[in-house]
PDB file of N, CA and C in Angstrom:
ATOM      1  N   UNK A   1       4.091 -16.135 -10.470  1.00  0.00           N
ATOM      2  CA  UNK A   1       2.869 -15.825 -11.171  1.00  0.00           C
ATOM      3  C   UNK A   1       2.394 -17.011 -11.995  1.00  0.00           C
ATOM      4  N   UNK A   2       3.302 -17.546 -12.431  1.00  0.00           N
ATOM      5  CA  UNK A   2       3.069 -18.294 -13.369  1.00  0.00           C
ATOM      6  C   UNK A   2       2.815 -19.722 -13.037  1.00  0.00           C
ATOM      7  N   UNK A   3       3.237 -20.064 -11.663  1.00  0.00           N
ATOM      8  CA  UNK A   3       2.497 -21.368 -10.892  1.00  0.00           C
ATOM      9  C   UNK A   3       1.584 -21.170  -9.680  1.00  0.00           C
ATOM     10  N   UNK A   4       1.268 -19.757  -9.816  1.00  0.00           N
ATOM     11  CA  UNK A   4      -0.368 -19.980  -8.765  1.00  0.00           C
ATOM     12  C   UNK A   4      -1.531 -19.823 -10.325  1.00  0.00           C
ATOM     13  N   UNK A   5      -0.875 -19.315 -11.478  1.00  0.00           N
ATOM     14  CA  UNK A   5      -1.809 -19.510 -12.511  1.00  0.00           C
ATOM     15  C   UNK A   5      -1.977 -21.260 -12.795  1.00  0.00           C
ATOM     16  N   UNK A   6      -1.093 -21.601 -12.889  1.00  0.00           N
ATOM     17  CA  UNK A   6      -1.246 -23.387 -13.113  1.00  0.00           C
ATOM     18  C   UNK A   6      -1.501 -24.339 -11.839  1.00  0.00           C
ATOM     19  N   UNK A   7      -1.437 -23.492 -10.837  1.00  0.00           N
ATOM     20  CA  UNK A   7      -2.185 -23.873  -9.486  1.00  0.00           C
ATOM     21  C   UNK A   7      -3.821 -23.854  -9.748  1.00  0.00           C
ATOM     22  N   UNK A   8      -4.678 -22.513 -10.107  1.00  0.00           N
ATOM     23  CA  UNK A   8      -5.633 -22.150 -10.083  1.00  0.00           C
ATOM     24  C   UNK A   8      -6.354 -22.895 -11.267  1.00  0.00           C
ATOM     25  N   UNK A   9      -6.019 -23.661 -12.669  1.00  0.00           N
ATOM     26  CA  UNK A   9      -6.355 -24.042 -13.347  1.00  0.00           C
ATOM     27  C   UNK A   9      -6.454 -25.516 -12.879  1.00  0.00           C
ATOM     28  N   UNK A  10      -5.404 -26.207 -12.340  1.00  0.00           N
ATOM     29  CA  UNK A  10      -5.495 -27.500 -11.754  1.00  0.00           C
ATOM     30  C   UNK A  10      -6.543 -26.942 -10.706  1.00  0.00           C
ATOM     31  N   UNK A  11      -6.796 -26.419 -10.406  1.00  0.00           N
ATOM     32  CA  UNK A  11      -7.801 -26.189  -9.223  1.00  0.00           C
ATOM     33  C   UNK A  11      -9.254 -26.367  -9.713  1.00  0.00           C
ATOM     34  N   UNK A  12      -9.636 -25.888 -10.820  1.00  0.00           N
ATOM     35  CA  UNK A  12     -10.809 -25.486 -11.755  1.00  0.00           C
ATOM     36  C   UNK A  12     -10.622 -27.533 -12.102  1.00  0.00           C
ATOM     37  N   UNK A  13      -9.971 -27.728 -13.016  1.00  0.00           N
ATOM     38  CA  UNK A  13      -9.979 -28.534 -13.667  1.00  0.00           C
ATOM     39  C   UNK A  13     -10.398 -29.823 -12.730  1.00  0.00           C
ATOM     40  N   UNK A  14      -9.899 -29.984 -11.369  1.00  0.00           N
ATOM     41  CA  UNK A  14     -10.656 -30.815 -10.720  1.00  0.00           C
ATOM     42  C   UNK A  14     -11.651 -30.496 -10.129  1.00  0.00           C
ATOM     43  N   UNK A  15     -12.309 -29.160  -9.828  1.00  0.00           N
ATOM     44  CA  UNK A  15     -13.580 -29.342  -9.882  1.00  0.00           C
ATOM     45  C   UNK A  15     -14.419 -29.670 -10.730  1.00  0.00           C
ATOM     46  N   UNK A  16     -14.174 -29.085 -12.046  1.00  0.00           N
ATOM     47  CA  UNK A  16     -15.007 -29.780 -12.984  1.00  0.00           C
ATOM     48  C   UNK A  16     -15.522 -31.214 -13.123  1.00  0.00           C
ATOM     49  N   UNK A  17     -14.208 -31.935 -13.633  1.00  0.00           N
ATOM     50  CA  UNK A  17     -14.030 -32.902 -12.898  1.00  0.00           C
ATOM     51  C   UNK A  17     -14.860 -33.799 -12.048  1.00  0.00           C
ATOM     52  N   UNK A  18     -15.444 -33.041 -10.830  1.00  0.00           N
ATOM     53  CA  UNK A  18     -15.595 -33.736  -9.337  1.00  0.00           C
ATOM     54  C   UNK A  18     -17.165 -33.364 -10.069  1.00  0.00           C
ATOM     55  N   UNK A  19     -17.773 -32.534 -10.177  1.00  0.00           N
ATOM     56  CA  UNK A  19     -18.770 -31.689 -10.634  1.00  0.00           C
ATOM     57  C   UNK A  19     -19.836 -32.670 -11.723  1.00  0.00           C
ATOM     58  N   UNK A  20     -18.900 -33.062 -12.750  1.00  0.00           N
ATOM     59  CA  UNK A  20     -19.428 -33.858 -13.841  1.00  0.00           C
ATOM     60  C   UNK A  20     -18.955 -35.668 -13.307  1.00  0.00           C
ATOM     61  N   UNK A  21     -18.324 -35.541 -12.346  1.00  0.00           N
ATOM     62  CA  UNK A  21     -18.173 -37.052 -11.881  1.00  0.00           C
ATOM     63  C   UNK A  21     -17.616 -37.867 -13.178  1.00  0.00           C
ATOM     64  N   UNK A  22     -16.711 -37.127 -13.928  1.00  0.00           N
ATOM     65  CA  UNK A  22     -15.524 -38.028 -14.673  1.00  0.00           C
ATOM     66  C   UNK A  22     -14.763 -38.706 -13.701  1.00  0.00           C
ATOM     67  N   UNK A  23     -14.602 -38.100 -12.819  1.00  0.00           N
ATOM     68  CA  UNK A  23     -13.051 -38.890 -11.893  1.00  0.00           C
ATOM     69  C   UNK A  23     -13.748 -40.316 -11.218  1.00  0.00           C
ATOM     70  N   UNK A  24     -15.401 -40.761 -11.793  1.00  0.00           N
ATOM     71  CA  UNK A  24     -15.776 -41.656 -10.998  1.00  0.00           C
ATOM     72  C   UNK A  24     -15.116 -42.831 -11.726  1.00  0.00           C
ATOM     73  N   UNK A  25     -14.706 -43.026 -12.385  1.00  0.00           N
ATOM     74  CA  UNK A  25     -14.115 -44.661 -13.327  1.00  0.00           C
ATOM     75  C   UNK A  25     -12.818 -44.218 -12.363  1.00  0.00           C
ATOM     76  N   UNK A  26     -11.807 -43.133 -12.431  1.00  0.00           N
ATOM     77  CA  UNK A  26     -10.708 -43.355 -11.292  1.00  0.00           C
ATOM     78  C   UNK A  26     -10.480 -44.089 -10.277  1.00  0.00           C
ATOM     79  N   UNK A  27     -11.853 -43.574  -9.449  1.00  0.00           N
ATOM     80  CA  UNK A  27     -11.573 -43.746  -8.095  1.00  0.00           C
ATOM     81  C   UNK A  27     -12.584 -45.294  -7.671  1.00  0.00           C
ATOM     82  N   UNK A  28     -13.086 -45.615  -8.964  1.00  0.00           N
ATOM     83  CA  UNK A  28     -13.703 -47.006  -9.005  1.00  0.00           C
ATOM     84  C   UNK A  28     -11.789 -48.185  -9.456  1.00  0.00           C
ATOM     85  N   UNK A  29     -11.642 -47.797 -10.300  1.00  0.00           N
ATOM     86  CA  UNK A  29     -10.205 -48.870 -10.671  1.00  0.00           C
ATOM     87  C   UNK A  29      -9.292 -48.826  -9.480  1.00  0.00           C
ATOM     88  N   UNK A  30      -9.368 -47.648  -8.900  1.00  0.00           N
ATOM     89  CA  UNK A  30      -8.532 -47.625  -7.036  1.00  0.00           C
ATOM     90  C   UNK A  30      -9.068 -48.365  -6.243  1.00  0.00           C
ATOM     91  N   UNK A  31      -9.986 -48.486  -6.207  1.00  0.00           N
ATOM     92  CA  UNK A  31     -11.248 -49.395  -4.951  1.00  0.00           C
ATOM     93  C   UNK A  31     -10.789 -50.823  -5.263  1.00  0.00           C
ATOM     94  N   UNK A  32     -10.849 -51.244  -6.964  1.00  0.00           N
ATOM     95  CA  UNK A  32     -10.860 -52.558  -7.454  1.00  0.00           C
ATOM     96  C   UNK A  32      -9.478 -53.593  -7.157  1.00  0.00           C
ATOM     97  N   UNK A  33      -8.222 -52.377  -7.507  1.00  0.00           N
ATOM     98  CA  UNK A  33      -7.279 -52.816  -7.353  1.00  0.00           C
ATOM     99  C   UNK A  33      -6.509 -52.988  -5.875  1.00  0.00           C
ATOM    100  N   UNK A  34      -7.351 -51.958  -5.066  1.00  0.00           N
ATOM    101  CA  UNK A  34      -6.959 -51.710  -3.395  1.00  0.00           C
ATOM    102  C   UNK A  34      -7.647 -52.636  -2.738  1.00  0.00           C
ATOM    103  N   UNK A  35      -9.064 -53.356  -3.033  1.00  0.00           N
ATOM    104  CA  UNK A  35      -9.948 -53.736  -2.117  1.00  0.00           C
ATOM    105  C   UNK A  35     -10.454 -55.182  -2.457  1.00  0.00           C
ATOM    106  N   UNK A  36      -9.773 -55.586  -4.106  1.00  0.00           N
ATOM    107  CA  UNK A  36     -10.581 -56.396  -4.845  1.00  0.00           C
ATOM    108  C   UNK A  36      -9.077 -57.394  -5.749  1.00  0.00           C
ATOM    109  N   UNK A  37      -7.787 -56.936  -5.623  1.00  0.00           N
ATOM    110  CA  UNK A  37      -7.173 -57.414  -6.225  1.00  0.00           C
ATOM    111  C   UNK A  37      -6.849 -58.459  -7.065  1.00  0.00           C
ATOM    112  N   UNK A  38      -7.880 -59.822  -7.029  1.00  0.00           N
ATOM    113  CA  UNK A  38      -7.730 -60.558  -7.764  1.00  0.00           C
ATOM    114  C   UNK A  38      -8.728 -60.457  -9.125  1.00  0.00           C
ATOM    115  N   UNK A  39      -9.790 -59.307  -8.584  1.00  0.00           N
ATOM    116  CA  UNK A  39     -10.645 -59.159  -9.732  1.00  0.00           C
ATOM    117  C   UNK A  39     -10.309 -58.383 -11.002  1.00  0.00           C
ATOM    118  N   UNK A  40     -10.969 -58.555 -11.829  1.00  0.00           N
ATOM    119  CA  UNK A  40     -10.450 -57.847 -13.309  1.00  0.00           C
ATOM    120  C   UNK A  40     -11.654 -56.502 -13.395  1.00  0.00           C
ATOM    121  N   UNK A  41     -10.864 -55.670 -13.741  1.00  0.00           N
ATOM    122  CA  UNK A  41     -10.431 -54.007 -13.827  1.00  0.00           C
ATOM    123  C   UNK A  41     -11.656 -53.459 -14.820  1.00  0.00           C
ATOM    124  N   UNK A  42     -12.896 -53.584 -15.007  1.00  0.00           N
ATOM    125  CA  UNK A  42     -13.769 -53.338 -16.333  1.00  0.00           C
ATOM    126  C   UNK A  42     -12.992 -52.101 -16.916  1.00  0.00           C
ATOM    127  N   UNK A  43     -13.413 -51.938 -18.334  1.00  0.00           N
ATOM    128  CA  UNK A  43     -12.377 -51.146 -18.807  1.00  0.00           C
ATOM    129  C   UNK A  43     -13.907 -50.016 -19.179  1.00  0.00           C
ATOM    130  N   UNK A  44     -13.199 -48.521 -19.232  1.00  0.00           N
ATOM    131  CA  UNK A  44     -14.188 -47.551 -19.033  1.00  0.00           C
ATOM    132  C   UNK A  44     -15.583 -47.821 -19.494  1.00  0.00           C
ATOM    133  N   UNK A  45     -15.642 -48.243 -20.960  1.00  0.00           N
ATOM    134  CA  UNK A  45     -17.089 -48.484 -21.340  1.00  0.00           C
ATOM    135  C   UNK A  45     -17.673 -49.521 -20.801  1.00  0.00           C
ATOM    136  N   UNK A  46     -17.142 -50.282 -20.176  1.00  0.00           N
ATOM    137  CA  UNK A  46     -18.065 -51.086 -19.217  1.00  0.00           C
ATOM    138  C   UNK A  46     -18.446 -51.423 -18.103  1.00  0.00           C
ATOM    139  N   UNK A  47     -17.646 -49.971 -17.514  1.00  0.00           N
ATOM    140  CA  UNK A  47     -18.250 -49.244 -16.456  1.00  0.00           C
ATOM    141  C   UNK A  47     -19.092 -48.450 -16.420  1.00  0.00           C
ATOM    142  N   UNK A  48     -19.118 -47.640 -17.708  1.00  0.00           N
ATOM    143  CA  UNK A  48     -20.229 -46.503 -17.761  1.00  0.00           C
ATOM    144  C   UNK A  48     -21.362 -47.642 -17.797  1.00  0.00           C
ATOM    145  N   UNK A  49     -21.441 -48.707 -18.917  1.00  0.00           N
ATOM    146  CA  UNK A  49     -22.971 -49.062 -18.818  1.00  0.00           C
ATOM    147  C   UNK A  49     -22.828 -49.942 -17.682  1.00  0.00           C
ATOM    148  N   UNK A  50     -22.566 -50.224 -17.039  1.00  0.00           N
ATOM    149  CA  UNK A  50     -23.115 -50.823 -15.405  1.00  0.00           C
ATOM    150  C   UNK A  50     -23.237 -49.442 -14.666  1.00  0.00           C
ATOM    151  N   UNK A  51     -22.597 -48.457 -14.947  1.00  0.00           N
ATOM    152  CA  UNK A  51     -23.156 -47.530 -13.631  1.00  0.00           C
ATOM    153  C   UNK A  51     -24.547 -47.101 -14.346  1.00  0.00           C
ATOM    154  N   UNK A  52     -24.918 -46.795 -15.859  1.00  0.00           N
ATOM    155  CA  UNK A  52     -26.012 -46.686 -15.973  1.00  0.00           C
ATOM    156  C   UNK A  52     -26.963 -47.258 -16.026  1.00  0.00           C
ATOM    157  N   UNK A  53     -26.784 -48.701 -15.880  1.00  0.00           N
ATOM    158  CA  UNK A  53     -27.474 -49.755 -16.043  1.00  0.00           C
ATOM    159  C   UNK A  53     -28.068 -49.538 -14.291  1.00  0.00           C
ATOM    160  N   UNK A  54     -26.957 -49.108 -13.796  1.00  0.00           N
ATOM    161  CA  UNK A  54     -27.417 -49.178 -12.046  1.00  0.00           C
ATOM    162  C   UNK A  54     -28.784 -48.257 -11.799  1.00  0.00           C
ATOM    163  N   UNK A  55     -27.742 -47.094 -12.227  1.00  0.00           N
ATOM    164  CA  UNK A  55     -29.145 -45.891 -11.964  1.00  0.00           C
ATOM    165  C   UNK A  55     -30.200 -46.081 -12.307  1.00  0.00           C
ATOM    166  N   UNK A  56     -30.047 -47.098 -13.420  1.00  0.00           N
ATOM    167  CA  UNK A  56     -32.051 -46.813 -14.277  1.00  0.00           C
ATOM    168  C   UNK A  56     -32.299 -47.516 -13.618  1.00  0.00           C
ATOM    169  N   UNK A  57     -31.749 -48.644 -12.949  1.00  0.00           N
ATOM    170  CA  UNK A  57     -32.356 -49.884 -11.918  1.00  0.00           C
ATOM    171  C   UNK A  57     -33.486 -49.308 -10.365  1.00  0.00           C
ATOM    172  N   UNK A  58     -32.909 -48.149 -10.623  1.00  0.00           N
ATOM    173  CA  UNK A  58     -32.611 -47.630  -8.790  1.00  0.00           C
ATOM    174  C   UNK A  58     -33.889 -47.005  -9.294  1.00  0.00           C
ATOM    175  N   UNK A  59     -34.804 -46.927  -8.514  1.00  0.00           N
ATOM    176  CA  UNK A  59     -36.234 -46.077  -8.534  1.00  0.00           C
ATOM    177  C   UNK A  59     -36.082 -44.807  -7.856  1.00  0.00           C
ATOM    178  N   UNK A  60     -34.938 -44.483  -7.282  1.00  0.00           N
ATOM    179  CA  UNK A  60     -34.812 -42.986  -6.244  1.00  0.00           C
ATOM    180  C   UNK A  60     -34.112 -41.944  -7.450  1.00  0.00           C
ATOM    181  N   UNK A  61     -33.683 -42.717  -8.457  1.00  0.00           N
ATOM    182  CA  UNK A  61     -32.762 -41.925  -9.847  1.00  0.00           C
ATOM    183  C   UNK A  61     -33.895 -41.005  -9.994  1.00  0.00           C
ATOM    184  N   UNK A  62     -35.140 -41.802 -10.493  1.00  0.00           N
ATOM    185  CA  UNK A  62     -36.260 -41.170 -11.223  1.00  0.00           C
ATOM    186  C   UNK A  62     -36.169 -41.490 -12.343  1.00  0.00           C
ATOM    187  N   UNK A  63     -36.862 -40.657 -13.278  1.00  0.00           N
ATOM    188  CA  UNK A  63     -37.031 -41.350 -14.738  1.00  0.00           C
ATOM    189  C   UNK A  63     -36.326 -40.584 -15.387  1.00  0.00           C
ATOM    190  N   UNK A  64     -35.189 -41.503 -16.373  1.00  0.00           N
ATOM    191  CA  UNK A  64     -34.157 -40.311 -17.348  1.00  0.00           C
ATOM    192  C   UNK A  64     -34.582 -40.480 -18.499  1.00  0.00           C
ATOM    193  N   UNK A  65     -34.486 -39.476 -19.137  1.00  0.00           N
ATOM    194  CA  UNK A  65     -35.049 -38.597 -20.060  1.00  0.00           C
ATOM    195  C   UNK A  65     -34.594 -39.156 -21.532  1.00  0.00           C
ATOM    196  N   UNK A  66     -32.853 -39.455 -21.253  1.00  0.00           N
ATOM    197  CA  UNK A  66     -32.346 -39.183 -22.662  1.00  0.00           C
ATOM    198  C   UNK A  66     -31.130 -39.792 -22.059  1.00  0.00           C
TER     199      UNK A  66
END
């Protein structure tokens, strides 16, 4: 009972997760270190502002608000 309950919560918890696209700095430092190895690792906050720096770049985003 008590590990399909902590099954079902790890279950939730990565959708959320996948949902709000936290796990995107993850699976960006996997790419870097798998695909890019000699390059250096941006550390979270300077990934968020290049990925937002990206989107506002991108004209298909649209216009954000806030």
């Amino acid at each position: 009972m008590r590990s399909a309950f902590r099954r079902a919560v790890s279950g939730v918890r990565w959708y959320v997760r996948e949902l709000m696209d936290e796990s995107a700095y993850e699976r960006h430092v996997a790419h870097v270190r798998r695909d890019h190895p000699d390059a250096a690792v941006p550390n979270r906050r300077d990934f968020e502002r290049m990925r937002t720096d990206r989107q506002e770049a991108d004209p298909r985003q649209g216009f954000r608000c806030c």
